[in-house]
PDB file of N, CA and C in Angstrom:
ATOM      1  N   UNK A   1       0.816  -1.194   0.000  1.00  0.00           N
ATOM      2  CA  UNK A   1       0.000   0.000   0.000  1.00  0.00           C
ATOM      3  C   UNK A   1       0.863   1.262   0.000  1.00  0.00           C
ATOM      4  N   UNK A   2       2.107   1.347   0.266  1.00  0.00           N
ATOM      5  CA  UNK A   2       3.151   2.300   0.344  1.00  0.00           C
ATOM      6  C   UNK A   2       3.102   2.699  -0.784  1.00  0.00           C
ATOM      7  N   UNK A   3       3.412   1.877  -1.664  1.00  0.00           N
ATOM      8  CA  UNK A   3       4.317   2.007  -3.128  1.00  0.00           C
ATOM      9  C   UNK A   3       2.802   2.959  -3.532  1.00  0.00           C
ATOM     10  N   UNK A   4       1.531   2.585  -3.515  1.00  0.00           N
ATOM     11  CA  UNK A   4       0.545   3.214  -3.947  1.00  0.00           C
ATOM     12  C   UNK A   4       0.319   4.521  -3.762  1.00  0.00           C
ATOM     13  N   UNK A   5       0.863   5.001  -2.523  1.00  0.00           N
ATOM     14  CA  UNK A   5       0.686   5.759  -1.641  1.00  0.00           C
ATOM     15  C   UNK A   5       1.284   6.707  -2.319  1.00  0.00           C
ATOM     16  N   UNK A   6       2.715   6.360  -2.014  1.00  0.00           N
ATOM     17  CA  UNK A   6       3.958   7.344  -2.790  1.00  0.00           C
ATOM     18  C   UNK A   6       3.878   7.412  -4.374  1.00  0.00           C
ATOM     19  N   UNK A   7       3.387   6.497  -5.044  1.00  0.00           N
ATOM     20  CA  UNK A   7       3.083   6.926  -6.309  1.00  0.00           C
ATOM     21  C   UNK A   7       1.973   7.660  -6.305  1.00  0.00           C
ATOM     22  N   UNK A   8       1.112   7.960  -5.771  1.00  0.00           N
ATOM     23  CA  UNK A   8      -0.112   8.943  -6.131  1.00  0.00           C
ATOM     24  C   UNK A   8       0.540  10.155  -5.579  1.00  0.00           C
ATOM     25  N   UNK A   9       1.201  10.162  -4.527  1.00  0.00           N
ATOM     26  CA  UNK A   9       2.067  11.668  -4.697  1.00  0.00           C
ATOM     27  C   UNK A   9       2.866  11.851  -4.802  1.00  0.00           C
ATOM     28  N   UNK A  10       3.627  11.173  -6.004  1.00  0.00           N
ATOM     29  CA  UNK A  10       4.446  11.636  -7.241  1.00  0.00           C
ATOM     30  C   UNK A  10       3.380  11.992  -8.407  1.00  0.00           C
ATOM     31  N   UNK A  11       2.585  11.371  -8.541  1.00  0.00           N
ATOM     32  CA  UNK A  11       1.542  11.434  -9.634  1.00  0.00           C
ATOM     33  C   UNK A  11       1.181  13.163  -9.629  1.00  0.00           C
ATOM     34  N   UNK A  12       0.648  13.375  -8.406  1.00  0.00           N
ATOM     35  CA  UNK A  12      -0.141  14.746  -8.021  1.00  0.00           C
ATOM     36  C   UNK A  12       1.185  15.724  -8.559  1.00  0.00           C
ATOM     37  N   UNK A  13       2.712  15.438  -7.958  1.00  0.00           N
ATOM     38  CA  UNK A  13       3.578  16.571  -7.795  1.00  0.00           C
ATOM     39  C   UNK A  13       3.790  16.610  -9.328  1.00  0.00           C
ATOM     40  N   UNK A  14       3.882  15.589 -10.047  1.00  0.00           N
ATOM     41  CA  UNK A  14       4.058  15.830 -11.480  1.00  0.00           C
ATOM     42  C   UNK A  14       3.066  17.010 -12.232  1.00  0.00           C
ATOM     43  N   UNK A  15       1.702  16.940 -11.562  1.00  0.00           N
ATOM     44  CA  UNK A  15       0.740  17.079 -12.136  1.00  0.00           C
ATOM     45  C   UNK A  15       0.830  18.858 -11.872  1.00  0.00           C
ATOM     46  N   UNK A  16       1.767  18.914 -11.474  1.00  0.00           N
ATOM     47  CA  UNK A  16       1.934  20.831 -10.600  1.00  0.00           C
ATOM     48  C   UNK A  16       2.950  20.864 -11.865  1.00  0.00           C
ATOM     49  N   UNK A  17       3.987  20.328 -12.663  1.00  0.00           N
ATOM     50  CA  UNK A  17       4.918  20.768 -13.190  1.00  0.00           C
ATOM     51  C   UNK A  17       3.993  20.563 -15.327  1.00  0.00           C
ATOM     52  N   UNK A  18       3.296  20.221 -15.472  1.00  0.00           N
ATOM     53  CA  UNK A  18       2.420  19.431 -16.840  1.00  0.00           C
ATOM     54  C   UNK A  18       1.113  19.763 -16.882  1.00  0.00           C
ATOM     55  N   UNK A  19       0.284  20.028 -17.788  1.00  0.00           N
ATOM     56  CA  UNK A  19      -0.725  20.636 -18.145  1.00  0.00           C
ATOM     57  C   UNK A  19      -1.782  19.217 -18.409  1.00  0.00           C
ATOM     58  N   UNK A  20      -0.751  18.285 -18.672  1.00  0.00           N
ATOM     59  CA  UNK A  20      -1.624  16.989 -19.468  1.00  0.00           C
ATOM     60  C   UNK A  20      -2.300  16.432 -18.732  1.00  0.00           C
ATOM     61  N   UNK A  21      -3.172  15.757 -18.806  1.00  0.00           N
ATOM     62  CA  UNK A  21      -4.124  14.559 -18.254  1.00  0.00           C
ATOM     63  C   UNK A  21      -5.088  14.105 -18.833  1.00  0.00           C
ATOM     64  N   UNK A  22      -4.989  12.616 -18.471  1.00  0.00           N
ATOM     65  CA  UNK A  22      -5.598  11.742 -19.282  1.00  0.00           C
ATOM     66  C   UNK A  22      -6.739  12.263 -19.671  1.00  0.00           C
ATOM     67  N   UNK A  23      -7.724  12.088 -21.068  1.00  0.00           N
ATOM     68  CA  UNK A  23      -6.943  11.311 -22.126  1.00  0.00           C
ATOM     69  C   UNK A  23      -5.875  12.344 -23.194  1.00  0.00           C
ATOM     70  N   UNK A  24      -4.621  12.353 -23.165  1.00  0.00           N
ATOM     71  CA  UNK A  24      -3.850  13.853 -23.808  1.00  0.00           C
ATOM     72  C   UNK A  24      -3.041  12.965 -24.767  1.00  0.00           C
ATOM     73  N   UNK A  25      -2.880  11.759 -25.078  1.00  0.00           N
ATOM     74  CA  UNK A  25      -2.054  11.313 -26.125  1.00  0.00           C
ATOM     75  C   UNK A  25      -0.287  11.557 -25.441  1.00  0.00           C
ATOM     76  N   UNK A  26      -0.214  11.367 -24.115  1.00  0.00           N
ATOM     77  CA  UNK A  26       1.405  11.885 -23.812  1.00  0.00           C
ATOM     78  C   UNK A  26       1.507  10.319 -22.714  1.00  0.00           C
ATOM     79  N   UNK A  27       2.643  10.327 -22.075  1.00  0.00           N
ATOM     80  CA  UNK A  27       3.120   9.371 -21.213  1.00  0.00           C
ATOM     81  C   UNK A  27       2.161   9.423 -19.701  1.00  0.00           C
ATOM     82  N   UNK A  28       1.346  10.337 -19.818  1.00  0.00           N
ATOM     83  CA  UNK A  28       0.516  10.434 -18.683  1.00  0.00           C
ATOM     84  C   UNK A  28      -0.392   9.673 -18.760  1.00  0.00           C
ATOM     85  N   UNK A  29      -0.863   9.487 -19.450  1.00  0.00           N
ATOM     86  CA  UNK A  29      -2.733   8.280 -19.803  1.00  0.00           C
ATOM     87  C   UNK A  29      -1.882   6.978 -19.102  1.00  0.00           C
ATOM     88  N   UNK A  30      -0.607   6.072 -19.584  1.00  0.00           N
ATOM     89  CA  UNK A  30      -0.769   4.737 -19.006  1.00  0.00           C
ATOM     90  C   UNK A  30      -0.277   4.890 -17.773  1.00  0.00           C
ATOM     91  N   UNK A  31       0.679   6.443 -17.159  1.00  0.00           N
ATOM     92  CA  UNK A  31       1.134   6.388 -16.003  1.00  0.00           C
ATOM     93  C   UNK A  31       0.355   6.501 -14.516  1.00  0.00           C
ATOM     94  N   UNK A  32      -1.010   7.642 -15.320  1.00  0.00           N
ATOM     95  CA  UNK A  32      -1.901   8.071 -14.348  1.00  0.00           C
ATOM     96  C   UNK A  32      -3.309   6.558 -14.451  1.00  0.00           C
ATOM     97  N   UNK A  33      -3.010   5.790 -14.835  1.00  0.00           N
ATOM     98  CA  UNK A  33      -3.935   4.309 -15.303  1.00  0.00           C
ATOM     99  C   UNK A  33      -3.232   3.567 -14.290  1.00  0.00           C
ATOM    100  N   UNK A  34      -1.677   3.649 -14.668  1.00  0.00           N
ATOM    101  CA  UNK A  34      -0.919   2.500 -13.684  1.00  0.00           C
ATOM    102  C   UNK A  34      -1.164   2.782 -11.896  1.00  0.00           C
ATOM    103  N   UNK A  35      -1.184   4.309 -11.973  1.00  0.00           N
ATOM    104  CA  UNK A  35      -1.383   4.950 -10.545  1.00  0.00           C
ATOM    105  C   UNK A  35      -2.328   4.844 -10.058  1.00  0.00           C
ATOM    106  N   UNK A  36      -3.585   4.864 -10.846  1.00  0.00           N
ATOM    107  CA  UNK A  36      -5.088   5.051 -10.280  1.00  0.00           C
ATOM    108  C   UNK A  36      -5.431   3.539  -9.542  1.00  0.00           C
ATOM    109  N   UNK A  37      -5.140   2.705 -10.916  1.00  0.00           N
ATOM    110  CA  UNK A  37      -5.118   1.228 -10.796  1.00  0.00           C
ATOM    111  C   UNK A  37      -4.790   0.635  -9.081  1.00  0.00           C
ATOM    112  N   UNK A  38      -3.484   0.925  -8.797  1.00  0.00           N
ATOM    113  CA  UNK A  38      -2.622   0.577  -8.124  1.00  0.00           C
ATOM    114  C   UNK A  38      -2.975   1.329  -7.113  1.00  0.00           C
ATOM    115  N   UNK A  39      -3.680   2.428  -6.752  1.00  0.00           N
ATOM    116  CA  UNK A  39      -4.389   3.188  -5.712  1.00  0.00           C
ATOM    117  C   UNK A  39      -5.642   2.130  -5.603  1.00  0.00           C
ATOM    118  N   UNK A  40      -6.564   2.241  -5.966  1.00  0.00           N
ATOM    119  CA  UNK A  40      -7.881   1.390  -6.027  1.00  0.00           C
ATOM    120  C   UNK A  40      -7.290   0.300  -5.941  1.00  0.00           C
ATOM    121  N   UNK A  41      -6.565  -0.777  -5.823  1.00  0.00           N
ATOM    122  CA  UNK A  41      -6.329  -2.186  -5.639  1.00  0.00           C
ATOM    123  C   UNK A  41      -5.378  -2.549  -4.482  1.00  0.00           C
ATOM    124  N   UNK A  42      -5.267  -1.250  -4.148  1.00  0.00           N
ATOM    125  CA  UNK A  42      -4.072  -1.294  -3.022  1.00  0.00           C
ATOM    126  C   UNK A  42      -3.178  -1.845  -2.596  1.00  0.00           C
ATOM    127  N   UNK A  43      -2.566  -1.243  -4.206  1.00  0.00           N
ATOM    128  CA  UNK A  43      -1.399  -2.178  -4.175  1.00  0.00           C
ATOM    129  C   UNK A  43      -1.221  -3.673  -5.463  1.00  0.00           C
ATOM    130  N   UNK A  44      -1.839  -3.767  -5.729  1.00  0.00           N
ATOM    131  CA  UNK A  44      -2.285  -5.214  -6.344  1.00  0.00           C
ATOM    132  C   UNK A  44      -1.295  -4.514  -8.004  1.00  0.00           C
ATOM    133  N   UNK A  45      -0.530  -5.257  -8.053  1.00  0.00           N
ATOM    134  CA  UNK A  45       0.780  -4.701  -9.373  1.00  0.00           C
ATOM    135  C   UNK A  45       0.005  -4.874 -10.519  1.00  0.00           C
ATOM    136  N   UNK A  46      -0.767  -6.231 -10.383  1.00  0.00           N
ATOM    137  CA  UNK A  46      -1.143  -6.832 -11.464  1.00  0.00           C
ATOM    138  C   UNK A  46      -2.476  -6.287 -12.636  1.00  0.00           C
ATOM    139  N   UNK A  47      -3.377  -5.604 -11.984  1.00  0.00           N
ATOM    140  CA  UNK A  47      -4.248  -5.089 -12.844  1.00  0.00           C
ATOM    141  C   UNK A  47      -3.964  -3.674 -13.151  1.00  0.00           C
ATOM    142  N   UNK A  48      -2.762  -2.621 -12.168  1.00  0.00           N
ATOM    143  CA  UNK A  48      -2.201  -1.637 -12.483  1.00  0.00           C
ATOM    144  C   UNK A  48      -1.439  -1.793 -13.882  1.00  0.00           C
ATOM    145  N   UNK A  49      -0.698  -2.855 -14.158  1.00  0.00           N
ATOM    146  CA  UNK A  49       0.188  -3.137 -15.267  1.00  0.00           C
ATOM    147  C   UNK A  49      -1.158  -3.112 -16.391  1.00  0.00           C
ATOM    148  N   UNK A  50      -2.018  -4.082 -15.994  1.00  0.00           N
ATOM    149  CA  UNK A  50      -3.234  -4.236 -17.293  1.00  0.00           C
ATOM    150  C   UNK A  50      -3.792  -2.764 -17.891  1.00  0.00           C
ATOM    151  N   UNK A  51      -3.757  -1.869 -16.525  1.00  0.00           N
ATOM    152  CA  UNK A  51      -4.412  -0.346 -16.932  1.00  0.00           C
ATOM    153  C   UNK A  51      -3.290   0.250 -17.813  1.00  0.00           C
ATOM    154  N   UNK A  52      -2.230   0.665 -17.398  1.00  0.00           N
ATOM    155  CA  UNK A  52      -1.166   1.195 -18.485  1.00  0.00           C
ATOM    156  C   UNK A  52      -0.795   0.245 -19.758  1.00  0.00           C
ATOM    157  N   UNK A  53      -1.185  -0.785 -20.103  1.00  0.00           N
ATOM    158  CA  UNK A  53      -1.271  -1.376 -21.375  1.00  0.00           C
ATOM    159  C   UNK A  53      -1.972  -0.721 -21.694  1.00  0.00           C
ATOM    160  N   UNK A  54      -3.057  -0.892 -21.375  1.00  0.00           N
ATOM    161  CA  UNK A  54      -4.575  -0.464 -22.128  1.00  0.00           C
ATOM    162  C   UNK A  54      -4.570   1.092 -22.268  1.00  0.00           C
ATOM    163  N   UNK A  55      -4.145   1.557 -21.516  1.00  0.00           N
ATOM    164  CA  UNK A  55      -3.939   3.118 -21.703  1.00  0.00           C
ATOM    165  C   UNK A  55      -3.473   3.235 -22.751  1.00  0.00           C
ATOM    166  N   UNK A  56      -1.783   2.768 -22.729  1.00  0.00           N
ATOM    167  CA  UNK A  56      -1.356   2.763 -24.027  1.00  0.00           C
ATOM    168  C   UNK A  56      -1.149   2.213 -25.276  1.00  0.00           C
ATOM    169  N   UNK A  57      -2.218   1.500 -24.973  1.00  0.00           N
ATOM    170  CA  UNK A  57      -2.483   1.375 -26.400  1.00  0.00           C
ATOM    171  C   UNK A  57      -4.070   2.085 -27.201  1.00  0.00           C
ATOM    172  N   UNK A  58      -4.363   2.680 -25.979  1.00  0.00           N
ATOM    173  CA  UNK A  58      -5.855   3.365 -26.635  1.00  0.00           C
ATOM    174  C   UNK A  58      -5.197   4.924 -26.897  1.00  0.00           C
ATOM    175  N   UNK A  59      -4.172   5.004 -26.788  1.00  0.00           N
ATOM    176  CA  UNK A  59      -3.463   6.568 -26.950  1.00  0.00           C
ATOM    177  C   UNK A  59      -3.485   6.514 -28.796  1.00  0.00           C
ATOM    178  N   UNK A  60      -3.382   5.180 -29.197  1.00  0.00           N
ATOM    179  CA  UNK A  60      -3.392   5.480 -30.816  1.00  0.00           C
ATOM    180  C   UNK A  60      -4.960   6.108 -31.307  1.00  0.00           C
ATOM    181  N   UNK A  61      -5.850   6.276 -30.725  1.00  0.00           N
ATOM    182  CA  UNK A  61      -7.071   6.773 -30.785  1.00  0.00           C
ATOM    183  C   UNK A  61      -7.368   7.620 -30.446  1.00  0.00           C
ATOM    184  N   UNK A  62      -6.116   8.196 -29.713  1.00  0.00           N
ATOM    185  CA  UNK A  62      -6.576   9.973 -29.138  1.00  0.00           C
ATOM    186  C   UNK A  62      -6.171  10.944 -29.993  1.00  0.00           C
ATOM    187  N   UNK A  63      -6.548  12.222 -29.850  1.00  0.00           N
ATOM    188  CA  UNK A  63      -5.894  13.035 -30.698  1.00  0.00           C
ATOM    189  C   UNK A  63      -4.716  14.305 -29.514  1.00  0.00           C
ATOM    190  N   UNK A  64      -3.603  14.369 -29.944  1.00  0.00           N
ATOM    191  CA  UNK A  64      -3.127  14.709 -28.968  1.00  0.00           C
ATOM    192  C   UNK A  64      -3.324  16.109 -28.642  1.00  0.00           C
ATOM    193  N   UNK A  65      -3.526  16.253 -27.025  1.00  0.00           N
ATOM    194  CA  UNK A  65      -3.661  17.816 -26.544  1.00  0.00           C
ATOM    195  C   UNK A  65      -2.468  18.416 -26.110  1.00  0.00           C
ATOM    196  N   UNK A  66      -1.379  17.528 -26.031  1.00  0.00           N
ATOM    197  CA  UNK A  66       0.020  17.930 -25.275  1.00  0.00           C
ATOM    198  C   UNK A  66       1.250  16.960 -25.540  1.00  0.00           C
ATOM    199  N   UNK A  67       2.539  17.499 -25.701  1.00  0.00           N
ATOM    200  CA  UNK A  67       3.690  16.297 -25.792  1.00  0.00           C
ATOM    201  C   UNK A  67       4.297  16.573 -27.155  1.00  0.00           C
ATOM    202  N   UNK A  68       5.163  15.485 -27.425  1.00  0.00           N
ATOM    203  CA  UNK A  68       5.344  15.819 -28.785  1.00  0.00           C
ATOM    204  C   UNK A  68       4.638  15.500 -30.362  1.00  0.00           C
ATOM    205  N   UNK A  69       3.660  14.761 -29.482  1.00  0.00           N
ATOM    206  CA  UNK A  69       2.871  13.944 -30.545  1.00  0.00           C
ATOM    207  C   UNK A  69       1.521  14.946 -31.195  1.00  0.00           C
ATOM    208  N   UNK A  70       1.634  16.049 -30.134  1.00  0.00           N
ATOM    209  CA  UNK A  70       0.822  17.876 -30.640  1.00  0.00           C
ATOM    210  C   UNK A  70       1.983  18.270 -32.109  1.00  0.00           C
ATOM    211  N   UNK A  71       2.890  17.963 -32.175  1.00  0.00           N
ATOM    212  CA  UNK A  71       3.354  18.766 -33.445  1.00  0.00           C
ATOM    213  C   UNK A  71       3.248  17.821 -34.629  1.00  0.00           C
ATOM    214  N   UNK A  72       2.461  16.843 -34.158  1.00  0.00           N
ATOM    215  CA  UNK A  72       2.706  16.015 -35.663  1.00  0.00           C
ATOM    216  C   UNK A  72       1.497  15.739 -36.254  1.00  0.00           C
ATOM    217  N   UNK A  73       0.928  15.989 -37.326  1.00  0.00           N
ATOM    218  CA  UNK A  73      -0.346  15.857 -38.234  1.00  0.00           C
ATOM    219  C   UNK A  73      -1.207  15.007 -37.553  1.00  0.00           C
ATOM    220  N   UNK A  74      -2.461  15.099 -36.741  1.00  0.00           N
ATOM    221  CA  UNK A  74      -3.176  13.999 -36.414  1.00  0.00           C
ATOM    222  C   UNK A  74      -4.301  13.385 -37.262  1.00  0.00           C
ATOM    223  N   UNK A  75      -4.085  13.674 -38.002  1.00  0.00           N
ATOM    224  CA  UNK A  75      -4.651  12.585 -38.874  1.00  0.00           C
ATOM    225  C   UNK A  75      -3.990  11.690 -39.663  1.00  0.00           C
ATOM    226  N   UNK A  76      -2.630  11.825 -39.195  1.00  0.00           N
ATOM    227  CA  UNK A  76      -1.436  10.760 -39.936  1.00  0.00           C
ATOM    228  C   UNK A  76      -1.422   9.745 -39.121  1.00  0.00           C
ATOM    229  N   UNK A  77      -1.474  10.063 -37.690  1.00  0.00           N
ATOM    230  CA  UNK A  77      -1.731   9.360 -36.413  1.00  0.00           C
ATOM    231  C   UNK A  77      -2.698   8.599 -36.232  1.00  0.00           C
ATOM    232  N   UNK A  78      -3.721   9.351 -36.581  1.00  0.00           N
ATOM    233  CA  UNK A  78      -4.987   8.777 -36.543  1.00  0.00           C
ATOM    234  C   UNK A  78      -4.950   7.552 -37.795  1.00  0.00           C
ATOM    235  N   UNK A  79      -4.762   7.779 -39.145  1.00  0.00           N
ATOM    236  CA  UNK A  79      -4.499   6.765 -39.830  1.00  0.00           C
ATOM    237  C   UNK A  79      -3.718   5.894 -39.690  1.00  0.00           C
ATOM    238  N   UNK A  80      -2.883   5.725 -39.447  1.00  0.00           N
ATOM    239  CA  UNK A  80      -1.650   4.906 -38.736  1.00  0.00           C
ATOM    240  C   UNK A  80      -1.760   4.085 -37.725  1.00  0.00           C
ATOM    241  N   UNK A  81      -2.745   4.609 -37.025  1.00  0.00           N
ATOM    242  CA  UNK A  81      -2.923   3.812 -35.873  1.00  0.00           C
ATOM    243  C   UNK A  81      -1.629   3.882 -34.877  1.00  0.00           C
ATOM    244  N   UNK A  82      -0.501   4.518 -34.712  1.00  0.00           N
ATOM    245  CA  UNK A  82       0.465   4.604 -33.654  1.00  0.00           C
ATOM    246  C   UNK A  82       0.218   5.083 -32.458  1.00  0.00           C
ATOM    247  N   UNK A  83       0.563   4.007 -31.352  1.00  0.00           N
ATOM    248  CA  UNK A  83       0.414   4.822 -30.222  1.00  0.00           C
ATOM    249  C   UNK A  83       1.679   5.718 -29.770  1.00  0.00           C
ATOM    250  N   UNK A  84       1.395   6.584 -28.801  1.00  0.00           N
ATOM    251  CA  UNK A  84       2.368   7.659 -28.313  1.00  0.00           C
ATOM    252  C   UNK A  84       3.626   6.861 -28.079  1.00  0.00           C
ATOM    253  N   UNK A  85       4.620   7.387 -28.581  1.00  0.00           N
ATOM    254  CA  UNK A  85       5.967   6.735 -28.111  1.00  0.00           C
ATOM    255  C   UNK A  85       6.410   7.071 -26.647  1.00  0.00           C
ATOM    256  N   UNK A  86       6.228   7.938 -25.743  1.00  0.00           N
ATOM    257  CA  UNK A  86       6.090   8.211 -24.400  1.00  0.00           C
ATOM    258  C   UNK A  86       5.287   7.323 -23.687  1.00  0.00           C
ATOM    259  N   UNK A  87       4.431   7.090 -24.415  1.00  0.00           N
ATOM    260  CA  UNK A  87       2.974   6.653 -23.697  1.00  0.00           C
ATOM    261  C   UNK A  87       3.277   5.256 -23.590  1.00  0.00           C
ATOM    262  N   UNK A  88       4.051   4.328 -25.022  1.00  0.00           N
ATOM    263  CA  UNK A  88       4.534   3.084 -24.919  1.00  0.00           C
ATOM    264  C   UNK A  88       5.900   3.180 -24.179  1.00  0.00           C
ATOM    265  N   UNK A  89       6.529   3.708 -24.089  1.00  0.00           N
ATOM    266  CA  UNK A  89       7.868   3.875 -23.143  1.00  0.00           C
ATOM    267  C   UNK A  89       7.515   3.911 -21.526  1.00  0.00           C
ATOM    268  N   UNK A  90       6.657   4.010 -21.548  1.00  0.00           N
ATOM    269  CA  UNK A  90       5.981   3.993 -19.977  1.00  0.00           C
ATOM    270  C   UNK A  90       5.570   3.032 -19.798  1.00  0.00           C
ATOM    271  N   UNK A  91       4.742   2.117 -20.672  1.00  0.00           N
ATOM    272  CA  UNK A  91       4.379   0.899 -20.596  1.00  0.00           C
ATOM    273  C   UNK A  91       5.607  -0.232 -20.308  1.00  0.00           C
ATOM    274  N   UNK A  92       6.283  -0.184 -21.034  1.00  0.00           N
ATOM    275  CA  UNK A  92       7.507  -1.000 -21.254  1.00  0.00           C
ATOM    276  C   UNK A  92       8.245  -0.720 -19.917  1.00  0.00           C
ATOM    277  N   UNK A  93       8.523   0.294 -19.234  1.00  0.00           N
ATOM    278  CA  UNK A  93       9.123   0.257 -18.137  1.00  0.00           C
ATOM    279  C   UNK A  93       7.496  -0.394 -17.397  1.00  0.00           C
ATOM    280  N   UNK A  94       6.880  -0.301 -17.104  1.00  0.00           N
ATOM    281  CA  UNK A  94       5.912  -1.048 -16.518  1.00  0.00           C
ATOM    282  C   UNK A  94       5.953  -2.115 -16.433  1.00  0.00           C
ATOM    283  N   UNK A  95       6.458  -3.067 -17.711  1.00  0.00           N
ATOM    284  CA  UNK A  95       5.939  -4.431 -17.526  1.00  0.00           C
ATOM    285  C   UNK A  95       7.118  -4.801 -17.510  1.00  0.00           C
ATOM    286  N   UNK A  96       8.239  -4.611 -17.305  1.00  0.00           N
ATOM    287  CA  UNK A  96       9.589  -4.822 -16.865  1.00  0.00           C
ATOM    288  C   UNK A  96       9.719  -4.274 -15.344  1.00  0.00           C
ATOM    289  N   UNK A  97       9.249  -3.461 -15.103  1.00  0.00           N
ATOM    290  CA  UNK A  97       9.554  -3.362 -13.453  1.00  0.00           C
ATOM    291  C   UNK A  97       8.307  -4.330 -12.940  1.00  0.00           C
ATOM    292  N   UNK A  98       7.133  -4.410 -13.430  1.00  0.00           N
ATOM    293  CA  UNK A  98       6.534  -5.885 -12.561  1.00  0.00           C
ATOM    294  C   UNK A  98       6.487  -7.189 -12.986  1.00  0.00           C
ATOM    295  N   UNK A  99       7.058  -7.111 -14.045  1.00  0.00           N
ATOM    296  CA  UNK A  99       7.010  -8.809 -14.582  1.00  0.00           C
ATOM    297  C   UNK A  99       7.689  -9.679 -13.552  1.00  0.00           C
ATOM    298  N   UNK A 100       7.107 -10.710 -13.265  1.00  0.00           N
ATOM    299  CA  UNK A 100       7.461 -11.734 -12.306  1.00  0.00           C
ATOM    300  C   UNK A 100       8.852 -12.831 -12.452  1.00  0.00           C
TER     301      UNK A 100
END
């Protein structure tokens, strides 16, 4: 319940320095998913990891409000189907820091 604890206020202090929040197409959707998750389960790694997948991979469906993925044509994005490269870089440290 610690780790939950202290990640929701890192989550918050981030949230004083960034404009973004979910859903913004940036590394925040699977981080603030992994956090929420992991708050509500208290603790439980395992369906936190499932939320930041799913976050990021529904980021290929957003249109972005913030990050770097705001300077690039969204409808190239949108056709393409790519999710945020932040947004999957967050994931990936996710399922490497809880994989069993």
């Amino acid at each position: 319940m610690e780790w939950a604890q202290a990640s929701k206020i890192a989550l918050d202090k981030l949230y004083t320095y960034t404009q973004a929040r979910p859903p913004s197409r940036t590394l925040i959707d699977p981080l603030a998913a992994f956090v929420e998750a992991l708050v509500e389960t208290k603790g439980d790694i395992a369906p936190a990891r499932v939320a930041a997948t799913k976050a990021a991979e529904n980021t290929q469906d957003l249109v972005a409000r913030a990050g770097r993925s705001a300077y690039i044509r969204g409808d190239l994005l949108a056709e393409e189907h790519v999710s945020d490269p932040g947004a999957w870089g967050v994931k990936v440290i996710v399922d490497h820091l809880t994989s069993q």
